[in-house]
Protein backbone atom coordinates (compact mmCIF):
# COMPACT_ATOMS: atom_id res chain seq x y z
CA UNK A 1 151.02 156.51 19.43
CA UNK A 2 150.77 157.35 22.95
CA UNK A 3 151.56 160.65 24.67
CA UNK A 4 154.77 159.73 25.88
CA UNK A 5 156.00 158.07 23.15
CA UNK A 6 155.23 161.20 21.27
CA UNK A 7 156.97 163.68 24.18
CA UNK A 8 159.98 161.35 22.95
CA UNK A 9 159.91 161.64 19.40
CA UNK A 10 159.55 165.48 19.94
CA UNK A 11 162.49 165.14 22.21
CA UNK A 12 164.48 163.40 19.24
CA UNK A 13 163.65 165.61 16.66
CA UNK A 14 167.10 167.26 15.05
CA UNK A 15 165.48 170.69 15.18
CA UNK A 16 164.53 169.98 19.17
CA UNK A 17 168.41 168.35 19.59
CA UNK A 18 170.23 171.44 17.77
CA UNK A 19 167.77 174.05 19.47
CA UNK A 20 168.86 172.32 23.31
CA UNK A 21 171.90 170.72 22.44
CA UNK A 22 171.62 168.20 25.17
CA UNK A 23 169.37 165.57 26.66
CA UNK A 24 166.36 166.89 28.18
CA UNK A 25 165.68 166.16 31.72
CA UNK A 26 162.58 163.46 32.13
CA UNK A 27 160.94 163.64 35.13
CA UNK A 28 157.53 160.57 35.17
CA UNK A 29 156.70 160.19 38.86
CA UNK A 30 154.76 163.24 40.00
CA UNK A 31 151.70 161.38 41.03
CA UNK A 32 150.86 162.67 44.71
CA UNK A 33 151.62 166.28 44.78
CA UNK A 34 153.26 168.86 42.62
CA UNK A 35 156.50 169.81 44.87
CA UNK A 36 158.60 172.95 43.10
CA UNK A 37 161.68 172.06 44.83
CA UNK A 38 161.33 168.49 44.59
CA UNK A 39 161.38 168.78 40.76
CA UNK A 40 163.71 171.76 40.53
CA UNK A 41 166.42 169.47 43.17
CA UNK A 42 166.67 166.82 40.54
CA UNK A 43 167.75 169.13 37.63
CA UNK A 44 171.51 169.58 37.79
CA UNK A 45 173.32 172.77 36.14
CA UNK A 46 173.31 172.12 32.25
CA UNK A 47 176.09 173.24 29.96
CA UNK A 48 173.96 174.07 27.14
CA UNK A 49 172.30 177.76 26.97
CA UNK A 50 168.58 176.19 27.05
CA UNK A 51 167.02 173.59 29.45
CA UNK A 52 163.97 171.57 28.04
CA UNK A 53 162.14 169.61 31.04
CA UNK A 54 159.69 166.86 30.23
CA UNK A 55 156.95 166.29 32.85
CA UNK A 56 155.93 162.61 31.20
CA UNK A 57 152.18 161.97 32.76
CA UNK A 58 151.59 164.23 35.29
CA UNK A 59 148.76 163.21 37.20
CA UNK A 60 148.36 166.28 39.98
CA UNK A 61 146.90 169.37 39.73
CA UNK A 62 149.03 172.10 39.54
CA UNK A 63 148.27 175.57 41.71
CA UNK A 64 147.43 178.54 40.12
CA UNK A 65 150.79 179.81 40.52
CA UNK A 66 153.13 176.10 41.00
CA UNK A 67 154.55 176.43 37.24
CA UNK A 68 155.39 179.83 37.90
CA UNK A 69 157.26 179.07 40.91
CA UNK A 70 159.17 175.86 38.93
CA UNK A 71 160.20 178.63 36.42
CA UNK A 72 162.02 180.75 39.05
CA UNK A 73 163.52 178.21 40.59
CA UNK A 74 165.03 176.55 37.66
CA UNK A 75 166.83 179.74 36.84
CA UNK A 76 168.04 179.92 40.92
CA UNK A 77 169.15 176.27 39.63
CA UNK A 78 170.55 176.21 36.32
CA UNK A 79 171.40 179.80 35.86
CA UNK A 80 169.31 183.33 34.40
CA UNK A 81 171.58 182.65 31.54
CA UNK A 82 170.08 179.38 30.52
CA UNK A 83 166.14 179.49 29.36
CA UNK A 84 163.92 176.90 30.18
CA UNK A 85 160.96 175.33 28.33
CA UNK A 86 158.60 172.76 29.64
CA UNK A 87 157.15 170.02 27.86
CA UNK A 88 153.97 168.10 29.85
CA UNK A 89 152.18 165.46 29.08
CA UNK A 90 148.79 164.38 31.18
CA UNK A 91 146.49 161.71 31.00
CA UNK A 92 144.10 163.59 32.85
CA UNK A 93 141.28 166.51 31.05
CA UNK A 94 141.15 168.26 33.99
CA UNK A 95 144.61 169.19 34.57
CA UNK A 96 145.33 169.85 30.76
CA UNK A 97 142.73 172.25 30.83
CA UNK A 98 143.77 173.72 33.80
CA UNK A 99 147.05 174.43 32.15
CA UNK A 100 145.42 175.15 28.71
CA UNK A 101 142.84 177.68 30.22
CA UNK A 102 146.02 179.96 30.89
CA UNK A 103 144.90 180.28 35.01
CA UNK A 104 148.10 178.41 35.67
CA UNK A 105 150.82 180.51 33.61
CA UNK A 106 151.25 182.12 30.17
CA UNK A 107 151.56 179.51 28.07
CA UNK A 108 151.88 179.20 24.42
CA UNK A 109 149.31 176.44 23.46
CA UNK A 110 149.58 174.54 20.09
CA UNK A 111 146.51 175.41 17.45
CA UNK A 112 144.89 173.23 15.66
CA UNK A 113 146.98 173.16 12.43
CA UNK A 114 150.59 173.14 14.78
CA UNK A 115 149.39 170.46 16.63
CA UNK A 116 148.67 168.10 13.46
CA UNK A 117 152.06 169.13 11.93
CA UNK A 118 153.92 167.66 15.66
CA UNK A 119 151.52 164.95 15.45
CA UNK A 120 152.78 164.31 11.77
């Protein structure tokens, strides 16, 4: 299973559907540059009270502070009212680990034993 195929079985899951309510917004051709507006431009106001974004194979490294940035501007988009999560999946070690190593934002990385049960 590949790691979009498994970004879309995540995104089917009932628990994933009744926690957003709606169909996330898939976003697969960020291959040059990482542009915040760019990405937050093509996400439209959502009716739903939580926004889940899927960056499928992002290829770019992302600036210390880029996800950041996306984060504030998707509530300027969609609303304070409405949280946002963030689902990425890479090809590439070196920008998981620069998003794993924390330098990028606060995330909340999968251990061992959470990331078998997704897998599962």
């Amino acid at each position: 299973i590949g790691k979009t195929k498994l970004a879309r079985l995540v995104c089917e899951d009932d628990q994933v559907k009744l926690n957003f309510g709606f169909q996330p917004i898939w976003i697969n051709d960020i291959h040059d540059t990482f542009d915040v507006e760019s990405i937050a431009n093509r996400v439209t106001t959502t009716e739903g009270k939580r926004l889940l974004l899927v960056i499928d194979d992002l290829c770019v490294e992302i600036k210390h502070d880029d996800l950041e940035k996306l984060q504030k501007k998707l509530t300027e988009v969609v609303g304070s009212r409405t949280d946002t999560a963030i689902l990425i999946t890479t090809r590439s070690n070196h920008v998981a680990n620069s998003i794993a190593a924390g330098h990028v934002l606060k995330l909340q990385a999968l251990n061992q034993e959470e990331s078998w049960s997704l897998f599962q």
